[in-house]
N, C-alpha and C. Protein backbone atom coordinates (compact mmCIF):
# COMPACT_ATOMS: atom_id res chain seq x y z
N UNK A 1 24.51 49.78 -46.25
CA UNK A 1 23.36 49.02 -45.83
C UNK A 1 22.16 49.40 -46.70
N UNK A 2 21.43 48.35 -46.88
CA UNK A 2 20.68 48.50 -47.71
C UNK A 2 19.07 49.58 -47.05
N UNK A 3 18.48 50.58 -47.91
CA UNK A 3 17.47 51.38 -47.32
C UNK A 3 16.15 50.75 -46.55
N UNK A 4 15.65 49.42 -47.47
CA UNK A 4 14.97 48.50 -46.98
C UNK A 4 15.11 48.22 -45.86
N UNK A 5 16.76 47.31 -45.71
CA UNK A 5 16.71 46.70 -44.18
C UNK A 5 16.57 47.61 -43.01
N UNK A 6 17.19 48.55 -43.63
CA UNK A 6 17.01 49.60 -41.99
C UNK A 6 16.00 50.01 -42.06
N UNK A 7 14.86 50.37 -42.81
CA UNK A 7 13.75 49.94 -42.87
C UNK A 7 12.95 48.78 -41.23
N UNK A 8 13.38 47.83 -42.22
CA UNK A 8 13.22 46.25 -41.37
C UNK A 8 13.38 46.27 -40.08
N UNK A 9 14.62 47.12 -39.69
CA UNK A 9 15.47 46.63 -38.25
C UNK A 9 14.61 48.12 -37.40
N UNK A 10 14.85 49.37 -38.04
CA UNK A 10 14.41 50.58 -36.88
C UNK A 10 12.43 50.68 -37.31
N UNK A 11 12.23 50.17 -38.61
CA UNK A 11 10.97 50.43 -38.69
C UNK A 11 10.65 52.32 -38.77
N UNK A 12 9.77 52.99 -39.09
CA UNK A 12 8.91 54.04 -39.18
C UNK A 12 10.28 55.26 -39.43
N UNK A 13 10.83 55.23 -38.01
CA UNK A 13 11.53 56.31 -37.59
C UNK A 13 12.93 56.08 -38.56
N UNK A 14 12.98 54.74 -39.22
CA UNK A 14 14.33 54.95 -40.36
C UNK A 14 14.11 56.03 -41.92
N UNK A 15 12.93 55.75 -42.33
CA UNK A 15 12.39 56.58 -42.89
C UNK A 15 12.64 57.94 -42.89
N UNK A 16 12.52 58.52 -41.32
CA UNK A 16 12.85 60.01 -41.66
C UNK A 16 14.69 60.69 -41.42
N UNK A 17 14.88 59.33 -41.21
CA UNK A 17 16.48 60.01 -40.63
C UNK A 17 17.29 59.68 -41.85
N UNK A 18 16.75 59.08 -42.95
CA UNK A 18 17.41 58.96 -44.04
C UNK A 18 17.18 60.00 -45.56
N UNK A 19 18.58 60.59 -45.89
CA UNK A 19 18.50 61.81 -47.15
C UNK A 19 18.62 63.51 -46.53
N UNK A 20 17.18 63.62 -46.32
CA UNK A 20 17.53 64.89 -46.10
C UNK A 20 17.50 64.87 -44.65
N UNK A 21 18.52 66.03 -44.26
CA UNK A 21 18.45 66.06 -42.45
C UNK A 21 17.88 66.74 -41.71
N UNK A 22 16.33 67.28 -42.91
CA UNK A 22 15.42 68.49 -42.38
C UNK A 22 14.38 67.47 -41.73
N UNK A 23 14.22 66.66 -42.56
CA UNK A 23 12.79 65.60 -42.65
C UNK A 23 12.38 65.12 -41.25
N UNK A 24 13.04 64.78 -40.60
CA UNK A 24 12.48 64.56 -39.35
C UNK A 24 11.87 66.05 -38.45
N UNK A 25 12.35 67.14 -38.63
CA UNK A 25 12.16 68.40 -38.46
C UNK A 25 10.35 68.40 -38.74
N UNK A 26 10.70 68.36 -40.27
CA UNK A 26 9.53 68.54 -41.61
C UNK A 26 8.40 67.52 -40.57
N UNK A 27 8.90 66.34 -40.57
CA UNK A 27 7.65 65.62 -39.66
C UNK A 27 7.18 65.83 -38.17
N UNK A 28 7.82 66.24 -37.61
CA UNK A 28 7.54 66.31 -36.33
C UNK A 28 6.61 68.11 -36.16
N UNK A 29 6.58 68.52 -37.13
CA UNK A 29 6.14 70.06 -37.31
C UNK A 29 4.86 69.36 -37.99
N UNK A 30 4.63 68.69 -38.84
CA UNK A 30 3.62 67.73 -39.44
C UNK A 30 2.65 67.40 -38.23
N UNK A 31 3.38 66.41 -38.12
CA UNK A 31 2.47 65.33 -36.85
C UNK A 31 1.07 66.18 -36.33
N UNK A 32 2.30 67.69 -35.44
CA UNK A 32 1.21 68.03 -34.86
C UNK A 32 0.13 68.53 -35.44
N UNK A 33 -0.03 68.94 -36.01
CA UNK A 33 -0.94 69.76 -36.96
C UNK A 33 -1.98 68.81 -37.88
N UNK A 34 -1.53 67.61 -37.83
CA UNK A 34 -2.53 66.80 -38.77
C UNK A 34 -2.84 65.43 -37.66
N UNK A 35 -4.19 65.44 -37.13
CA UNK A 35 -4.53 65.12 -36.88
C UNK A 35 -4.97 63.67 -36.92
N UNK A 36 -5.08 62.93 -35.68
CA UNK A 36 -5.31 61.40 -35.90
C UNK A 36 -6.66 61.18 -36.40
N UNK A 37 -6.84 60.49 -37.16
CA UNK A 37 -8.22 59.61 -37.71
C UNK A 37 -8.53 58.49 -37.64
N UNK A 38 -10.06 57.83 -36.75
CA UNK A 38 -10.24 56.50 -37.41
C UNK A 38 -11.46 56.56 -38.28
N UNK A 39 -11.60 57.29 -39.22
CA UNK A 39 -12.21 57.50 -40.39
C UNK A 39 -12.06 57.42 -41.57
N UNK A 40 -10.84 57.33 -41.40
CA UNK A 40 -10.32 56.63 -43.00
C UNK A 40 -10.23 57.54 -44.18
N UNK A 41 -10.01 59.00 -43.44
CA UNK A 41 -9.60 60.07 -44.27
C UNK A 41 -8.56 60.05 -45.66
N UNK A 42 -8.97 60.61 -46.67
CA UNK A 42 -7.88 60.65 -47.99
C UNK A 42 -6.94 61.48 -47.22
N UNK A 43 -5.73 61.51 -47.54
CA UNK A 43 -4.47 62.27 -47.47
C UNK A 43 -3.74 62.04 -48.99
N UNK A 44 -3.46 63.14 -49.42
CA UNK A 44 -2.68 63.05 -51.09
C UNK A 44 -1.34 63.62 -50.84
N UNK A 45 -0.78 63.34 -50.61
CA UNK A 45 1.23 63.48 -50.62
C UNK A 45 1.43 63.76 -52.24
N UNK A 46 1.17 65.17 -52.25
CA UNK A 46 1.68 64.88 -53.87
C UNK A 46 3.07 66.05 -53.54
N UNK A 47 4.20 65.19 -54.69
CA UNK A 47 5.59 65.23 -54.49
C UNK A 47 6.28 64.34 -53.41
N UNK A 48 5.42 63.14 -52.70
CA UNK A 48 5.95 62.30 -51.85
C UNK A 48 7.54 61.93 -51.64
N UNK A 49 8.44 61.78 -52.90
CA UNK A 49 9.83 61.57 -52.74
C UNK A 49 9.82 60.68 -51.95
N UNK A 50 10.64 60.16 -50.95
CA UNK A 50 10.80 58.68 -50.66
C UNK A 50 9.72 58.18 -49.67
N UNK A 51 8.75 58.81 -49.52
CA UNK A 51 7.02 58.57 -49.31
C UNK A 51 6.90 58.38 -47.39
N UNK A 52 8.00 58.81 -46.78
CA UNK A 52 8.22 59.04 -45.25
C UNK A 52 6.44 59.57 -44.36
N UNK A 53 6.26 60.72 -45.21
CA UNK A 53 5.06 61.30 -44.82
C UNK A 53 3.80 60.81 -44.78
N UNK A 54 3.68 59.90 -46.43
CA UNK A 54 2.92 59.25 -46.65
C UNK A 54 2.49 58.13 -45.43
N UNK A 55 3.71 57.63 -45.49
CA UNK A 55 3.68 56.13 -44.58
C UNK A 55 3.42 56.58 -43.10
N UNK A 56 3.78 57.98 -42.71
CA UNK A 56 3.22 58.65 -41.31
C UNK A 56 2.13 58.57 -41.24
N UNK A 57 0.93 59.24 -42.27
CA UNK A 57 0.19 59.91 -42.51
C UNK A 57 -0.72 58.38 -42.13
N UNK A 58 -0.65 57.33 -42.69
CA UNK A 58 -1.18 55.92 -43.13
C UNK A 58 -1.37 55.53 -41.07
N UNK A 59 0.01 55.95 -40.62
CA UNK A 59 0.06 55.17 -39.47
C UNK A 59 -0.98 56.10 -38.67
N UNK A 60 -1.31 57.18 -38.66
CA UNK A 60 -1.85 58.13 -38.14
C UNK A 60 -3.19 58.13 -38.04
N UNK A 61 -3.95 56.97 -39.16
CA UNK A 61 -4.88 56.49 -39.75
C UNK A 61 -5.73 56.75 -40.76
N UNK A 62 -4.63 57.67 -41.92
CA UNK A 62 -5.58 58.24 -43.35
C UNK A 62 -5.05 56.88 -44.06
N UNK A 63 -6.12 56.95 -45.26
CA UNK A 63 -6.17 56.12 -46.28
C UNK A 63 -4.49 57.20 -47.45
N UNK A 64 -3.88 57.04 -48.12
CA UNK A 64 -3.33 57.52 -48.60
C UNK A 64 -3.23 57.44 -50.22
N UNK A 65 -2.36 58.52 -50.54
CA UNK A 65 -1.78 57.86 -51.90
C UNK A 65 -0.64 59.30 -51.96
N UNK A 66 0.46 58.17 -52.54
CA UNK A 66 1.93 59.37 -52.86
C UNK A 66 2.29 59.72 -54.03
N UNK A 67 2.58 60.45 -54.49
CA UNK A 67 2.48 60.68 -55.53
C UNK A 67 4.15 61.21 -55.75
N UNK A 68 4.84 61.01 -56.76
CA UNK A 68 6.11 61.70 -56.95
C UNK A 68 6.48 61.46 -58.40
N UNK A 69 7.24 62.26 -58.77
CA UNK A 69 7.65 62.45 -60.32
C UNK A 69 8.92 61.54 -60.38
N UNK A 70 9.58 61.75 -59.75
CA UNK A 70 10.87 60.79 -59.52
C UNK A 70 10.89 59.38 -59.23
N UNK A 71 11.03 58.48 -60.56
CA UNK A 71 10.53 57.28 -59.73
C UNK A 71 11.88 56.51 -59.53
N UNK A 72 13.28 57.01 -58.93
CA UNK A 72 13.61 56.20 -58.16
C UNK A 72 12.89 56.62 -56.38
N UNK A 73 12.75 57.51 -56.57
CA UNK A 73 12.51 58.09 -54.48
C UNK A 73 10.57 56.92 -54.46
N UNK A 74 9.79 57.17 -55.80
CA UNK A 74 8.46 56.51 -55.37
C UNK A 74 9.01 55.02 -55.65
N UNK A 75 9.94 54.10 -55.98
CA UNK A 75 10.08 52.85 -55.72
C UNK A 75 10.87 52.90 -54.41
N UNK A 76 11.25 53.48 -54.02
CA UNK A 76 11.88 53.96 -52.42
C UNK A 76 10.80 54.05 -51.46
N UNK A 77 10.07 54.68 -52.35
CA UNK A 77 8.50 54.82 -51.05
C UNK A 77 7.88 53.55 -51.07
N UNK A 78 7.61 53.10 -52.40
CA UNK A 78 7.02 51.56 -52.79
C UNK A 78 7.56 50.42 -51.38
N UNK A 79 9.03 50.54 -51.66
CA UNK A 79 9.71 49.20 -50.93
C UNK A 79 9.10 49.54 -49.43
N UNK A 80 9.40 50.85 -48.79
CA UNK A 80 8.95 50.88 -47.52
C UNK A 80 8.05 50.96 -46.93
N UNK A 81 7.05 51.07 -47.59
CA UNK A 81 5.86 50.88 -47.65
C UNK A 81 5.39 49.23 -47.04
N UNK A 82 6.18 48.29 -48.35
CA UNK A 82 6.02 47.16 -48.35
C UNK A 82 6.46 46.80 -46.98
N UNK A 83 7.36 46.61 -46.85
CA UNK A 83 8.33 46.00 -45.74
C UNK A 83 7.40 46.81 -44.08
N UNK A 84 7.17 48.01 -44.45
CA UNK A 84 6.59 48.24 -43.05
C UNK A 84 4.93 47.69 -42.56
N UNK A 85 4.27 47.45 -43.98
CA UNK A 85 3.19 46.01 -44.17
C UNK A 85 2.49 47.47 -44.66
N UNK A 86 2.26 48.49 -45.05
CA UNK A 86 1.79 49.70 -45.62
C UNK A 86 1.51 49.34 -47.37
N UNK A 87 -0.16 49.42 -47.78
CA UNK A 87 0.30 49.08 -49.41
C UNK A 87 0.64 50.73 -49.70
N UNK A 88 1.45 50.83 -50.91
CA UNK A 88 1.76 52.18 -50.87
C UNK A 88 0.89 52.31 -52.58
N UNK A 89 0.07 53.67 -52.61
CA UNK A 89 -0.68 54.13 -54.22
C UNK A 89 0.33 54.76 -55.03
């Protein structure tokens, strides 16, 4: 199945259950600690990889940008980004 559609179909939470099987761990240890904003805070994800955090971080209400060396995982972040209506930097 393609990463996108499940994307499409579970939305947010497909993101972290896909690759590594720490990442949902990694986020939920996240969450708490970083705080909601409607201020429109920068957040910089640098080393983003398939940009999960990023796109948290966005829903959470920072302005973002991901950054990764690997650009198949940042066109990975790109697509889900897209599809979840997120522009991704």
């Amino acid at each position: 199945m393609d990463n996108s559609l499940l994307v499409k179909i579970m939305g947010f939470p497909a993101t972290l259950v896909h690759g590594d099987t720490l990442q949902l761990d990694w986020w939920l240890w996240l969450k708490h600690r970083l705080p909601k904003t409607g201020n429109g805070e920068t957040l910089i994800d640098i080393g983003c990889g398939n940009g999960s955090f990023s796109i948290g971080a966005a829903l959470s209400g920072y302005e973002r940008s991901g950054l990764s060396w690997n650009e198949r995982a940042q066109r990975v972040a790109d697509d889900w980004a897209k599809v979840l209506g997120r522009k991704c930097h």
